[in-house]
Protein backbone atom coordinates (compact mmCIF):
# COMPACT_ATOMS: atom_id res chain seq x y z
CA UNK A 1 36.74 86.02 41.46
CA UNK A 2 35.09 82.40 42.28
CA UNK A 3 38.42 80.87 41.39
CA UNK A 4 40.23 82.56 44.34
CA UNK A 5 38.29 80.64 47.07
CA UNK A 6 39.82 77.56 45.59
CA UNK A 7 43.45 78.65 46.06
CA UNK A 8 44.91 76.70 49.18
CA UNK A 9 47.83 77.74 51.52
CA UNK A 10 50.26 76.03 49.63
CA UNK A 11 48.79 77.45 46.35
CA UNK A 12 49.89 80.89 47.38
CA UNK A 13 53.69 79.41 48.53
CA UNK A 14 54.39 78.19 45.37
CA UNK A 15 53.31 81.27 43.22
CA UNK A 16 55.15 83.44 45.85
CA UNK A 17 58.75 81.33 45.45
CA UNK A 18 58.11 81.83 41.42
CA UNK A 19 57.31 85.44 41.73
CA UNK A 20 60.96 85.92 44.02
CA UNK A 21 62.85 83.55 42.10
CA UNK A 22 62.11 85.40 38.86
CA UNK A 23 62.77 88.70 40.97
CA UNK A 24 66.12 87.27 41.72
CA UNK A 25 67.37 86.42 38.72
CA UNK A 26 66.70 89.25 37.16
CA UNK A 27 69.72 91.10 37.70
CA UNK A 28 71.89 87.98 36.44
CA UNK A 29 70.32 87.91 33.52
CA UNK A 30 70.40 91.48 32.97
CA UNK A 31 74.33 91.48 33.69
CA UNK A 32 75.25 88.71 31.07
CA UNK A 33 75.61 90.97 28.18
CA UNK A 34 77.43 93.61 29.43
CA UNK A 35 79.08 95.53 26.37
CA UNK A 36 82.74 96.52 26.78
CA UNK A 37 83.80 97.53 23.01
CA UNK A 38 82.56 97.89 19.66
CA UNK A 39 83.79 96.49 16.65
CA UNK A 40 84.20 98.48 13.65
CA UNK A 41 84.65 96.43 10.09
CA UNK A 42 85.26 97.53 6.62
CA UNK A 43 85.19 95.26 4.00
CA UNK A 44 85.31 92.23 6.29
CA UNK A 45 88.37 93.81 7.89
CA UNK A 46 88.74 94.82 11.58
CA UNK A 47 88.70 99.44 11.01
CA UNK A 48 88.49 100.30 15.07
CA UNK A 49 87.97 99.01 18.41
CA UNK A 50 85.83 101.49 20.14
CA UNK A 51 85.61 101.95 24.00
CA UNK A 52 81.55 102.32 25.05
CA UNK A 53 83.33 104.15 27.84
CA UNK A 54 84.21 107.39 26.03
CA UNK A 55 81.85 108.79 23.55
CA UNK A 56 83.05 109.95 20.24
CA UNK A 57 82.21 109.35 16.51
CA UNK A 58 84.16 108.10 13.72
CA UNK A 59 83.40 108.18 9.77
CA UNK A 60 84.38 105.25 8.28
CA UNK A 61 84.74 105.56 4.18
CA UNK A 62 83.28 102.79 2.11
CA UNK A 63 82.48 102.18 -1.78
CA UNK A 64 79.49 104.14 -1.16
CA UNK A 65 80.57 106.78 0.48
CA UNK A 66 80.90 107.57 4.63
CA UNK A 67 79.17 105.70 7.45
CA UNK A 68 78.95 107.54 10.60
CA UNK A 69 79.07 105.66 14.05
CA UNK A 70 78.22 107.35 17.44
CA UNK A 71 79.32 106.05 20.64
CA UNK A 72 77.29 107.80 23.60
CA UNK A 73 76.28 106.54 27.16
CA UNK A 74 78.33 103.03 26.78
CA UNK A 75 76.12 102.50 23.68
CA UNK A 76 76.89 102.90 19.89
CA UNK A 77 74.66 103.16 16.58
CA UNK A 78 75.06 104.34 12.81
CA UNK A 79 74.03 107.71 12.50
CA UNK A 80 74.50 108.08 9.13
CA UNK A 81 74.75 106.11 5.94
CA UNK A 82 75.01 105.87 2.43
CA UNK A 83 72.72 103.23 1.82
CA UNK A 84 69.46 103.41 0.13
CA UNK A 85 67.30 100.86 2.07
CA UNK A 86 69.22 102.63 5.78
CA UNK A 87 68.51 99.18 7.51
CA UNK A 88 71.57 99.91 9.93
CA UNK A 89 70.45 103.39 10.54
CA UNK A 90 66.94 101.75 11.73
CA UNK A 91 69.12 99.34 13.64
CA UNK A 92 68.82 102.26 16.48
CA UNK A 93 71.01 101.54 19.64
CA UNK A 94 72.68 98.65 20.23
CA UNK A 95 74.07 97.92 23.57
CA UNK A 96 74.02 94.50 24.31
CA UNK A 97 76.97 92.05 23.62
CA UNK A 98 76.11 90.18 20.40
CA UNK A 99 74.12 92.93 19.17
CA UNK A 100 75.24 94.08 15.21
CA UNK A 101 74.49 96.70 12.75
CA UNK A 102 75.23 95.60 9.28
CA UNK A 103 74.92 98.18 6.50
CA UNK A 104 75.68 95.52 3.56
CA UNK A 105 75.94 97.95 0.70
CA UNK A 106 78.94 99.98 2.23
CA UNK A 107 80.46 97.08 3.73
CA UNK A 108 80.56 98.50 6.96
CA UNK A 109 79.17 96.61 9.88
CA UNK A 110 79.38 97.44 14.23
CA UNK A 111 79.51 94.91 16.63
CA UNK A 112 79.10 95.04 20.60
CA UNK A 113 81.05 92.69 22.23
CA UNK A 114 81.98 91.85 25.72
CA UNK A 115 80.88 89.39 28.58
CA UNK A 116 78.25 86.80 27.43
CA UNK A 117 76.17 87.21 24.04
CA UNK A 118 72.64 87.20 24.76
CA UNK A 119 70.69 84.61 23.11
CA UNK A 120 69.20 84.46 19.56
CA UNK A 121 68.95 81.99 16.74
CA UNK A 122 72.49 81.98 15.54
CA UNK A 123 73.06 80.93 19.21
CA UNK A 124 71.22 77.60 18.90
């Protein structure tokens, strides 16, 4: 606590304009990846354009057999797959733009799209 008596006036300014400019910008950063639709492929191939608005689930038939994809609460996921290593089961919910589910053994991959992607490595 020894290092607090050597905080000056000024000191306290500038952490207080960082603290409310990161408050601020919050909410714009929060609203860049806004997901309107999912994107359904099969084989490469567009299958269905979902709309996060209503909630429903589709099966969509691969080589291996059916995927299952849930839409609830403007968010989607793969309930269900084929696959033995279930990597896009684990996936869990995706509801950011730019966020994907790819189960590679069915060919049968989900894709939220809409506003700005967020930003990863295929980004840079």
């Amino acid at each position: 606590m020894r290092w607090l008596a050597l905080l000056r006036p000024g000191d306290w300014l500038v952490a207080a304009l960082g603290a409310a400019l990161c408050v601020a910008t919050f909410p714009v950063a929060r609203s860049l990846g806004i997901a309107e639709k999912a994107i359904v492929r099969r084989g490469g191939e567009v299958y269905a354009e979902l709309d996060l608005a209503h909630d429903r689930r589709i099966d969509v038939t691969g080589p291996l057999g059916t995927t299952t994809i849930a839409v609830d609460r403007r968010r989607v996921r793969v309930v269900s797959d084929p696959g033995m290593h279930q990597y896009c089961v684990r996936q869990g919910w995706l509801e950011r733009a730019g966020e994907i589910a790819i189960c590679a053994p069915n060919q049968v991959s989900v894709e939220i799209s809409g506003g700005e992607a967020a930003y990863d490595s295929l980004n840079y």
